[in-house]
N, C-alpha and C. Protein backbone atom coordinates (compact mmCIF):
# COMPACT_ATOMS: atom_id res chain seq x y z
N UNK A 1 5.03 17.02 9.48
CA UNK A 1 5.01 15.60 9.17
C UNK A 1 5.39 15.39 7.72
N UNK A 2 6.33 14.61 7.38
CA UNK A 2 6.39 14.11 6.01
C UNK A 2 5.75 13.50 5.49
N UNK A 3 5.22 13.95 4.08
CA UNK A 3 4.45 12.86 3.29
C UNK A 3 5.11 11.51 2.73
N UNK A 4 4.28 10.49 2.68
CA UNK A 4 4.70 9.00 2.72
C UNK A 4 3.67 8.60 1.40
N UNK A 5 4.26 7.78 0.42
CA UNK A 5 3.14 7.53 -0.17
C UNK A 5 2.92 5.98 -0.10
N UNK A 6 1.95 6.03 0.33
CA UNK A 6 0.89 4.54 0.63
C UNK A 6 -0.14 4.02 -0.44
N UNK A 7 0.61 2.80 -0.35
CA UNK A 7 -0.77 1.88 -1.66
C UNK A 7 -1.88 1.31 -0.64
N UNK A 8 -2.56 1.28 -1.18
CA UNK A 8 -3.73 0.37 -0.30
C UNK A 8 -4.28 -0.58 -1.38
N UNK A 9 -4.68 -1.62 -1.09
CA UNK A 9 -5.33 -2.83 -1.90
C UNK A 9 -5.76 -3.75 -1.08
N UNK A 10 -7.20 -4.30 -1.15
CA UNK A 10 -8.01 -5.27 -0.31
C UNK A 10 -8.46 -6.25 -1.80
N UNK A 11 -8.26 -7.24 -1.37
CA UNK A 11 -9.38 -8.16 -2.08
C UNK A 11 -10.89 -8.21 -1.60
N UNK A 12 -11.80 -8.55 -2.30
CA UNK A 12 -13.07 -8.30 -2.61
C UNK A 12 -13.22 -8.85 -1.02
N UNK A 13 -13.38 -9.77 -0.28
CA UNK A 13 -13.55 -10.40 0.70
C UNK A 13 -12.87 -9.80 2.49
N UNK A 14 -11.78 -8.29 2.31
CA UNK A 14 -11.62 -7.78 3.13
C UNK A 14 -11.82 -6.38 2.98
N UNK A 15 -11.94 -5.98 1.74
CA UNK A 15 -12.85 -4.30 1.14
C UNK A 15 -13.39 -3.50 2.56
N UNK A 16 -14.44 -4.32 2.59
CA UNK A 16 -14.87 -3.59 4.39
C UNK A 16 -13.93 -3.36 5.16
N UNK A 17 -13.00 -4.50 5.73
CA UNK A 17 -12.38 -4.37 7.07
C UNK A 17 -11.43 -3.35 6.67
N UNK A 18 -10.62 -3.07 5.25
CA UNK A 18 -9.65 -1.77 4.94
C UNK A 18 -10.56 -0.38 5.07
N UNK A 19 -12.06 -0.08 4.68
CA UNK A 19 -12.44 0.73 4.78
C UNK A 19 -12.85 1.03 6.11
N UNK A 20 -13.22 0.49 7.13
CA UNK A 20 -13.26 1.18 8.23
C UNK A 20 -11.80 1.23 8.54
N UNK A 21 -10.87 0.78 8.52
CA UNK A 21 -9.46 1.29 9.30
C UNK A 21 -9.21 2.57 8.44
N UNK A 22 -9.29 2.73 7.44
CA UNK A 22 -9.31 3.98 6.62
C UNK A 22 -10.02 5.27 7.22
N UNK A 23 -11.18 4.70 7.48
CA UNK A 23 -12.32 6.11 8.70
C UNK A 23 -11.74 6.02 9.79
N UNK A 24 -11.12 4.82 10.36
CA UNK A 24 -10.81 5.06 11.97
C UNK A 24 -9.35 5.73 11.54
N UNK A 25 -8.56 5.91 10.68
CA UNK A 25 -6.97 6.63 10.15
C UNK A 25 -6.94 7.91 9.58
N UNK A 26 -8.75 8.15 9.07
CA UNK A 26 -8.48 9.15 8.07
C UNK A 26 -8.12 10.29 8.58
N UNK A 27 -7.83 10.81 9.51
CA UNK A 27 -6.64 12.04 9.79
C UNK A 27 -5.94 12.07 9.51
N UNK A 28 -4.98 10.98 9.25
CA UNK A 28 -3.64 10.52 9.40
C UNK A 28 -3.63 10.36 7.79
N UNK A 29 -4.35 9.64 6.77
CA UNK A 29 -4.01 8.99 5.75
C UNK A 29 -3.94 10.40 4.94
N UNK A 30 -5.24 11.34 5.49
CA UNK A 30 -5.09 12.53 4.41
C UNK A 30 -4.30 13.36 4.36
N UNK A 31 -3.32 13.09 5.19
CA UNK A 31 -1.95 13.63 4.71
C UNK A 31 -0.76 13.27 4.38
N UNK A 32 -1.22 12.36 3.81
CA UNK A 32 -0.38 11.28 2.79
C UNK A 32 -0.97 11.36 1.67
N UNK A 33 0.04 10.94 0.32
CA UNK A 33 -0.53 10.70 -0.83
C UNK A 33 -0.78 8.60 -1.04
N UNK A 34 -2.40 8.90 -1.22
CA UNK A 34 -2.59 7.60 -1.18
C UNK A 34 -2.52 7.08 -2.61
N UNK A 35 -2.72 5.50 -2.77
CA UNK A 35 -2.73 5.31 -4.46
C UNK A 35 -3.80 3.83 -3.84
N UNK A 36 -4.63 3.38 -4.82
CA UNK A 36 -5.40 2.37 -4.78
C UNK A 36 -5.65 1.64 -5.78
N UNK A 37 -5.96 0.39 -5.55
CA UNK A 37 -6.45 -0.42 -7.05
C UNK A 37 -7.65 0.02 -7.43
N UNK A 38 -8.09 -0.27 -8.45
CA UNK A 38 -9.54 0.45 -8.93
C UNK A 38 -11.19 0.37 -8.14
N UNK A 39 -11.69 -0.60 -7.30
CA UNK A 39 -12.36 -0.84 -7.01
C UNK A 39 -12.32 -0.48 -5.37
N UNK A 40 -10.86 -0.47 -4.87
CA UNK A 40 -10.67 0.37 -3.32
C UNK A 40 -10.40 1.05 -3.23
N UNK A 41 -9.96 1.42 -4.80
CA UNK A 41 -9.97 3.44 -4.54
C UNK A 41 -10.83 3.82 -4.66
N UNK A 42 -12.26 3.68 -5.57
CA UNK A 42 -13.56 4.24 -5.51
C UNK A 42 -14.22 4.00 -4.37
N UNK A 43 -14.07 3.02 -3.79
CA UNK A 43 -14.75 2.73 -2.22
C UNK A 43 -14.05 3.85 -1.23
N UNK A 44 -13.06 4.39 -1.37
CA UNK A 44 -12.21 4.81 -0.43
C UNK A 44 -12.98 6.55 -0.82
N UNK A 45 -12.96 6.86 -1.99
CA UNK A 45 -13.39 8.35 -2.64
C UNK A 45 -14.68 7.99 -2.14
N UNK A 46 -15.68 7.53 -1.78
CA UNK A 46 -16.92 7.44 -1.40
C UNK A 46 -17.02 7.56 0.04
N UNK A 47 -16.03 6.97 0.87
CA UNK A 47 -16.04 7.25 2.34
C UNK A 47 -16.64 8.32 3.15
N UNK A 48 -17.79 7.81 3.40
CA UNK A 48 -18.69 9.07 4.42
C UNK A 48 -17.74 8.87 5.98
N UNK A 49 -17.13 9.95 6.42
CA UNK A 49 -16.10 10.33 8.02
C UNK A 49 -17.30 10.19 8.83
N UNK A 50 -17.95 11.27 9.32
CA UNK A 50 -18.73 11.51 10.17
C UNK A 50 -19.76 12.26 9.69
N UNK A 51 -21.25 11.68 9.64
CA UNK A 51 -22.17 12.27 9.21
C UNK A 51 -22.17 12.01 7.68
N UNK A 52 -22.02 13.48 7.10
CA UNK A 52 -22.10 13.30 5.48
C UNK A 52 -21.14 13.98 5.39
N UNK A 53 -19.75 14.09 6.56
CA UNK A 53 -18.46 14.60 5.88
C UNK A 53 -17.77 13.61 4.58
N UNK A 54 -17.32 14.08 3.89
CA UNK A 54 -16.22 12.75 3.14
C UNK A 54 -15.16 12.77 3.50
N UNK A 55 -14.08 11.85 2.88
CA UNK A 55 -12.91 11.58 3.43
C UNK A 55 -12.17 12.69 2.28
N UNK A 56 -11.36 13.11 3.70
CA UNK A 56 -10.55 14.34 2.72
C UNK A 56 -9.43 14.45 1.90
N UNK A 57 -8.91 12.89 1.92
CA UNK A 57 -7.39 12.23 1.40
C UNK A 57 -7.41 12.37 0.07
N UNK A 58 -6.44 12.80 -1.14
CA UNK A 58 -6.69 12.43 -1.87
C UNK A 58 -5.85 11.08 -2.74
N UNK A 59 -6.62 10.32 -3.38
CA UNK A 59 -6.75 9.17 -3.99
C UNK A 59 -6.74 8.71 -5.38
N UNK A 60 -5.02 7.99 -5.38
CA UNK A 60 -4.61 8.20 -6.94
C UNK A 60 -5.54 6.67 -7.22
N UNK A 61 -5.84 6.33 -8.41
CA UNK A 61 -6.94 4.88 -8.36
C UNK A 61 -5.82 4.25 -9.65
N UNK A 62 -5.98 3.38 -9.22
CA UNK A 62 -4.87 2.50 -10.33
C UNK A 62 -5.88 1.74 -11.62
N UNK A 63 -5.37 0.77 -11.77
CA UNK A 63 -6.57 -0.48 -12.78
C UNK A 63 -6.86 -0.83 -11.42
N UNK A 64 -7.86 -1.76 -11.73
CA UNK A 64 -8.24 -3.61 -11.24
C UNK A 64 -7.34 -4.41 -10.37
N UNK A 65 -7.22 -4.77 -9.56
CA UNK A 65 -6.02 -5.59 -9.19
C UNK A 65 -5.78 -6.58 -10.06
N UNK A 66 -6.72 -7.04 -10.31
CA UNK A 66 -6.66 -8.68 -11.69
C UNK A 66 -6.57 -8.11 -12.76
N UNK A 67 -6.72 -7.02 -13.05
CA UNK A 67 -6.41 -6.30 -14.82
C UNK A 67 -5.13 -5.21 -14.58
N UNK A 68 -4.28 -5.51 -13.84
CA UNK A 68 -3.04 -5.09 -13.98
C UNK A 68 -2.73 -3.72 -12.96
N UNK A 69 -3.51 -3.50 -11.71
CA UNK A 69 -3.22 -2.93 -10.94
C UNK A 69 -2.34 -3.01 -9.70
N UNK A 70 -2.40 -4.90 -9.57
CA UNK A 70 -0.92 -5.10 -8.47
C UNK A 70 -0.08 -5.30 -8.96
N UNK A 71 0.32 -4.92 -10.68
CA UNK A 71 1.52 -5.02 -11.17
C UNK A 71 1.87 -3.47 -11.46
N UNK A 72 0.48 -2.80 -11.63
CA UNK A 72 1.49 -1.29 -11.33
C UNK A 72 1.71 -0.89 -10.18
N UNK A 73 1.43 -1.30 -8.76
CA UNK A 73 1.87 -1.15 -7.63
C UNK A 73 3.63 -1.18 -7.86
N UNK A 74 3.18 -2.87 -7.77
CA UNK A 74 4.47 -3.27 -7.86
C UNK A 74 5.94 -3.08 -8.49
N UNK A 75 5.21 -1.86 -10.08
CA UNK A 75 5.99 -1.20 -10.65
C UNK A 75 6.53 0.02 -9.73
N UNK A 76 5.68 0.63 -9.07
CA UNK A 76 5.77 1.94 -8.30
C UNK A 76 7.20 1.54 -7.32
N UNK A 77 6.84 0.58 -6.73
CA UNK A 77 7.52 0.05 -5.57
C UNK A 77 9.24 -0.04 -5.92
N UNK A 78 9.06 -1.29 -7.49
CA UNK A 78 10.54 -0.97 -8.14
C UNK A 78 11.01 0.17 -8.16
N UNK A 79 10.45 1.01 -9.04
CA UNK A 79 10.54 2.62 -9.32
C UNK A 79 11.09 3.55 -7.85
N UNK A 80 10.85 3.25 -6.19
CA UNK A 80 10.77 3.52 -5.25
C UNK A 80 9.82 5.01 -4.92
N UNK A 81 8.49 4.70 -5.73
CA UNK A 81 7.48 5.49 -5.43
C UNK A 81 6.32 5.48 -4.63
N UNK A 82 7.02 4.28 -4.21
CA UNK A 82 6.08 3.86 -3.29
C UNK A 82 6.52 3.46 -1.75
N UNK A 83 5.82 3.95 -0.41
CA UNK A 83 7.27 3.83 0.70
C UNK A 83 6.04 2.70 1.85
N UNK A 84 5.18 2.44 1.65
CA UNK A 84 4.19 1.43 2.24
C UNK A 84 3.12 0.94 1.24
N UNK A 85 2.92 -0.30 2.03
CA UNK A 85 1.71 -1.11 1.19
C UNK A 85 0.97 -1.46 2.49
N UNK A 86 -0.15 -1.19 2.41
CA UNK A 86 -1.22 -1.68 3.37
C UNK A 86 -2.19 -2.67 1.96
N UNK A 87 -1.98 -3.71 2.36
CA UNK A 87 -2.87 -5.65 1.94
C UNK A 87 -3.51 -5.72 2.86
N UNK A 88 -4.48 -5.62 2.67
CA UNK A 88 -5.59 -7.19 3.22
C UNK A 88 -6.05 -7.64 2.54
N UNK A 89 -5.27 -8.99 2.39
CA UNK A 89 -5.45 -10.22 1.64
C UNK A 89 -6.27 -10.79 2.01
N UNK A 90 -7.29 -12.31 1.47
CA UNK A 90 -8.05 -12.71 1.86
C UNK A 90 -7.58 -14.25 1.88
N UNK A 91 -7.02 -14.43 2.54
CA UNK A 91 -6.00 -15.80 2.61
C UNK A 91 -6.95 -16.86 2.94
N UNK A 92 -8.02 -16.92 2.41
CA UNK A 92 -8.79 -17.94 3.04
C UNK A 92 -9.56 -18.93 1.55
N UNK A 93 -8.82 -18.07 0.83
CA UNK A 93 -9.35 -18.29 -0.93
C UNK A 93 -8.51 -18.15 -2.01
N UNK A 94 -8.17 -18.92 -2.74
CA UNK A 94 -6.81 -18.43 -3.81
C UNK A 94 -7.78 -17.92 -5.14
N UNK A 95 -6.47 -16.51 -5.40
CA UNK A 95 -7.14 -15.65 -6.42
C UNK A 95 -6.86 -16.14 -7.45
N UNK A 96 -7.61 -15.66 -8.82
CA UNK A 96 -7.47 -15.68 -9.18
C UNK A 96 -6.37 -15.25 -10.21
N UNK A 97 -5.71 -14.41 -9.64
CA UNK A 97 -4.43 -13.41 -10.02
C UNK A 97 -3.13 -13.99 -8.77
N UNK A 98 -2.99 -14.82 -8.31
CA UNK A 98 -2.55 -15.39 -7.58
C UNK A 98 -0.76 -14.71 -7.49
N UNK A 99 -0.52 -15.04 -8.87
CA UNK A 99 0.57 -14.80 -9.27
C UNK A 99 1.44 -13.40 -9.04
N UNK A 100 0.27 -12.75 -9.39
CA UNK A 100 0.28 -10.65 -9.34
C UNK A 100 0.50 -10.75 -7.53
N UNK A 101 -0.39 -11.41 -6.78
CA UNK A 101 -0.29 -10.76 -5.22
C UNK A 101 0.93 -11.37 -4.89
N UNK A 102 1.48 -12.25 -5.19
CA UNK A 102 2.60 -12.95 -4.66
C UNK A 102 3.79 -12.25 -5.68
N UNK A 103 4.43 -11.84 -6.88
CA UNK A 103 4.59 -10.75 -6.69
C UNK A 103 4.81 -9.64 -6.27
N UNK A 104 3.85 -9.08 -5.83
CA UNK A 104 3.70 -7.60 -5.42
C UNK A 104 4.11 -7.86 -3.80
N UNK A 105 3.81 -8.95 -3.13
CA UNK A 105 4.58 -9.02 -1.83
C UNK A 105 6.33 -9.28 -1.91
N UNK A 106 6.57 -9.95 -2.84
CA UNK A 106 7.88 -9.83 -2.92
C UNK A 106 8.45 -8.86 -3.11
N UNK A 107 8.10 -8.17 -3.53
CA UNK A 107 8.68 -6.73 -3.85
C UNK A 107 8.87 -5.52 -3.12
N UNK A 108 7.63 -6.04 -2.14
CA UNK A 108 7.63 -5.19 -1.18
C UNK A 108 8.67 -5.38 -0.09
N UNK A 109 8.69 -7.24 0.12
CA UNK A 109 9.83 -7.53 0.75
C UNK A 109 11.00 -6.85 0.23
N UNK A 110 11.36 -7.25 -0.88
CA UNK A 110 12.44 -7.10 -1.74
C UNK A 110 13.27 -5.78 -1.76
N UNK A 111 12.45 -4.28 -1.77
CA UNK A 111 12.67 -3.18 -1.47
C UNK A 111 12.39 -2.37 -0.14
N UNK A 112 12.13 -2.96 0.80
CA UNK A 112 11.95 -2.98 2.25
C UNK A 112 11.21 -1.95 2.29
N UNK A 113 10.12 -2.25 2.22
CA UNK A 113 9.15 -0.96 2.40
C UNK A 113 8.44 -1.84 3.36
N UNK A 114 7.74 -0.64 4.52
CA UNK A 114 6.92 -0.78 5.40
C UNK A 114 5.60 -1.69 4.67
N UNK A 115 5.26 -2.97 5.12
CA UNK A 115 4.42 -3.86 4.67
C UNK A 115 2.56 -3.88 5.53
N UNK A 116 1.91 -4.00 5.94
CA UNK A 116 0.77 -4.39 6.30
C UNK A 116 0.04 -5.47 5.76
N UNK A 117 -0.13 -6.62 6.17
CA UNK A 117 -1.83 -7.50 5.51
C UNK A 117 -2.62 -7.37 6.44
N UNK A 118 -2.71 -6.82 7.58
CA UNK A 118 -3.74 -7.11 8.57
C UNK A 118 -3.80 -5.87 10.01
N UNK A 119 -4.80 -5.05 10.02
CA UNK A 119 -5.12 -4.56 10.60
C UNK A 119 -4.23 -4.03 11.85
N UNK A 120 -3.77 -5.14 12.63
CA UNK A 120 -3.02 -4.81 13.80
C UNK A 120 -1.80 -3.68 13.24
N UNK A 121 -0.95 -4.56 12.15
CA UNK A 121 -0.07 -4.27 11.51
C UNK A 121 -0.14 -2.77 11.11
N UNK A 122 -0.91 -2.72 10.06
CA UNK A 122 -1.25 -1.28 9.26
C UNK A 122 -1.49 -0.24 10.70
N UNK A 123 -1.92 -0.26 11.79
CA UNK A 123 -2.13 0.78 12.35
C UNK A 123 -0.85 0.59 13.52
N UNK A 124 0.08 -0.10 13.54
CA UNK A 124 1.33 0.27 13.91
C UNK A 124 2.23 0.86 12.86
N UNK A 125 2.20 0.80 11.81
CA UNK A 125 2.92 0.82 10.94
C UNK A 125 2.55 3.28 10.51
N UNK A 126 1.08 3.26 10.71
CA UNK A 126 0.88 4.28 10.97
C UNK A 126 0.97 5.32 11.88
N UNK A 127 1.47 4.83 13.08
CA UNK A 127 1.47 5.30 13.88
C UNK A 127 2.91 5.44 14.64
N UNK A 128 3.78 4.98 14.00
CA UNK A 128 5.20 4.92 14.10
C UNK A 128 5.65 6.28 14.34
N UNK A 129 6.39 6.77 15.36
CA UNK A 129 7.06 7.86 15.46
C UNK A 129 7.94 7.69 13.73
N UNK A 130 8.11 6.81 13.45
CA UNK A 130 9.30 7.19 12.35
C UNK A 130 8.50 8.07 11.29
N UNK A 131 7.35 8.05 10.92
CA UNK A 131 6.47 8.59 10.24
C UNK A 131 6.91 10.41 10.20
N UNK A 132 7.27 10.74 11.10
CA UNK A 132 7.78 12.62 11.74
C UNK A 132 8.69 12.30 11.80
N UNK A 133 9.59 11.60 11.75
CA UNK A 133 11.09 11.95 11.79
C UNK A 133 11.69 12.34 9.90
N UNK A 134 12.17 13.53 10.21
CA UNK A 134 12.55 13.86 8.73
C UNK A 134 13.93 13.61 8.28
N UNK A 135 14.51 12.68 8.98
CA UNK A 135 15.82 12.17 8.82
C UNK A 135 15.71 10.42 8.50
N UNK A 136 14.48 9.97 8.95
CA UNK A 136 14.48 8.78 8.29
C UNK A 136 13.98 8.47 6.76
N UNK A 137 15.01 7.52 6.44
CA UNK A 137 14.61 7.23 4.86
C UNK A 137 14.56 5.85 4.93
N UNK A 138 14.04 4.83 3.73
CA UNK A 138 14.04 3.71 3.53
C UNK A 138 15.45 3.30 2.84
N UNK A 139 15.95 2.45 3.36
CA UNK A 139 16.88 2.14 3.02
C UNK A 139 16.91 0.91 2.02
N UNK A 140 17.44 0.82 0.80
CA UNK A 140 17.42 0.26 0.02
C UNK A 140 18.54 -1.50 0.05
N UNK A 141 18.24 -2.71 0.18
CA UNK A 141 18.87 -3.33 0.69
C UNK A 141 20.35 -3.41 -0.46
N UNK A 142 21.09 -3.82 -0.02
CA UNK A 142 22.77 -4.01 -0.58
C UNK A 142 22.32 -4.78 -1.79
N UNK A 143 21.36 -6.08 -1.61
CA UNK A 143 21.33 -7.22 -2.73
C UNK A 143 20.45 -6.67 -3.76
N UNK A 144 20.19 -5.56 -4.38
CA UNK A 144 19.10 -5.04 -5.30
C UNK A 144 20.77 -4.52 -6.04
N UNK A 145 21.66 -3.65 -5.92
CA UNK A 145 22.63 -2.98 -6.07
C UNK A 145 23.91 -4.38 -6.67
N UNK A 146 23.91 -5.48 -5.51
CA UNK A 146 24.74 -6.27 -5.83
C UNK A 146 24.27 -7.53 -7.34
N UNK A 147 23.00 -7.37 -7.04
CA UNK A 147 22.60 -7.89 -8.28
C UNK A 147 22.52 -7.56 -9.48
N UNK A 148 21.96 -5.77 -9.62
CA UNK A 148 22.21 -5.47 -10.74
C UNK A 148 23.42 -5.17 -11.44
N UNK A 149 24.58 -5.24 -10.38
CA UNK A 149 26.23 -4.86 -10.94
C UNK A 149 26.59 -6.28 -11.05
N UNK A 150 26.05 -7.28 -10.97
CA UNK A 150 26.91 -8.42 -11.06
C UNK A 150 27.39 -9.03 -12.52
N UNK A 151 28.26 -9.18 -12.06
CA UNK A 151 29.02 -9.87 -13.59
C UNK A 151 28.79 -10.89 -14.24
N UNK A 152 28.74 -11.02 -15.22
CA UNK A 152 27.88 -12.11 -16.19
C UNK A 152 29.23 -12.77 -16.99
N UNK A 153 29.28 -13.80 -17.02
CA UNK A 153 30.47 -14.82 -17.88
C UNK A 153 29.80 -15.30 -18.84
């Protein structure tokens, strides 16, 4: 299986619902290199599996999401170090960093990386045969290329 590297980030209000899909994935995630914002990556390094196993993934932890952690995502993503984002957003409340998550979804659009905000999503997105295929790559769209060569008058 090829390694994939996956961001994960929940706002305070879906924290839980990412951490159990994380225990119900963690086979799967720990063999990936994960990266997290500061407060769901320590939740995530704390993950009791079964019993008093822990979760065996390991877990790069970024900042804060509001102190500049969905802008180093979002740097990663430019950079193309990053090949999924699993969000769960909490769309039921505007953040305070409003700006950073909207952002960091564009970007994700923007460089076509495999996206998730919601549960259904993230565990199709994991479970994709494309995940083992070692001939697939992300393909980078034409308008990232056509923009940065474009000519200026």
């Amino acid at each position: 299986m090829k390694s994939f590297n996956i961001a994960l980030v929940a706002h305070d209000g879906r924290k839980e619902e990412l951490l159990a899909w994380v225990r119900f994935n963690a086979a799967t995630l720990s063999k990936h290199n994960l990266y997290a914002t500061g407060t769901t990556g320590r939740l995530i390094e704390e993950i009791k599996i079964e019993k008093d196993t822990p979760f065996r993934g390991k877990v790069t932890r970024l900042l804060s999401g509001p102190l500049g952690g969905d802008q180093q995502i979002g740097a990663m993503i430019a950079e193309r170090k990053i090949d999924m984002l699993i969000f769960f957003c909490d769309n039921l409340i505007v953040q305070g960093h409003q700006n950073d998550v909207s952002a960091l979804t564009r970007l994700a659009a923007l460089y076509n990386i495999a996206f998730a905000t919601n549960r259904t999503t993230a565990d199709m997105l994991l479970t994709s045969t494309l995940l083992d295929d070692p001939d697939y790559t992300i393909r980078i769209p034409e308008c990232i290329s056509n923009y940065a060569n474009r000519k200026l008058k």
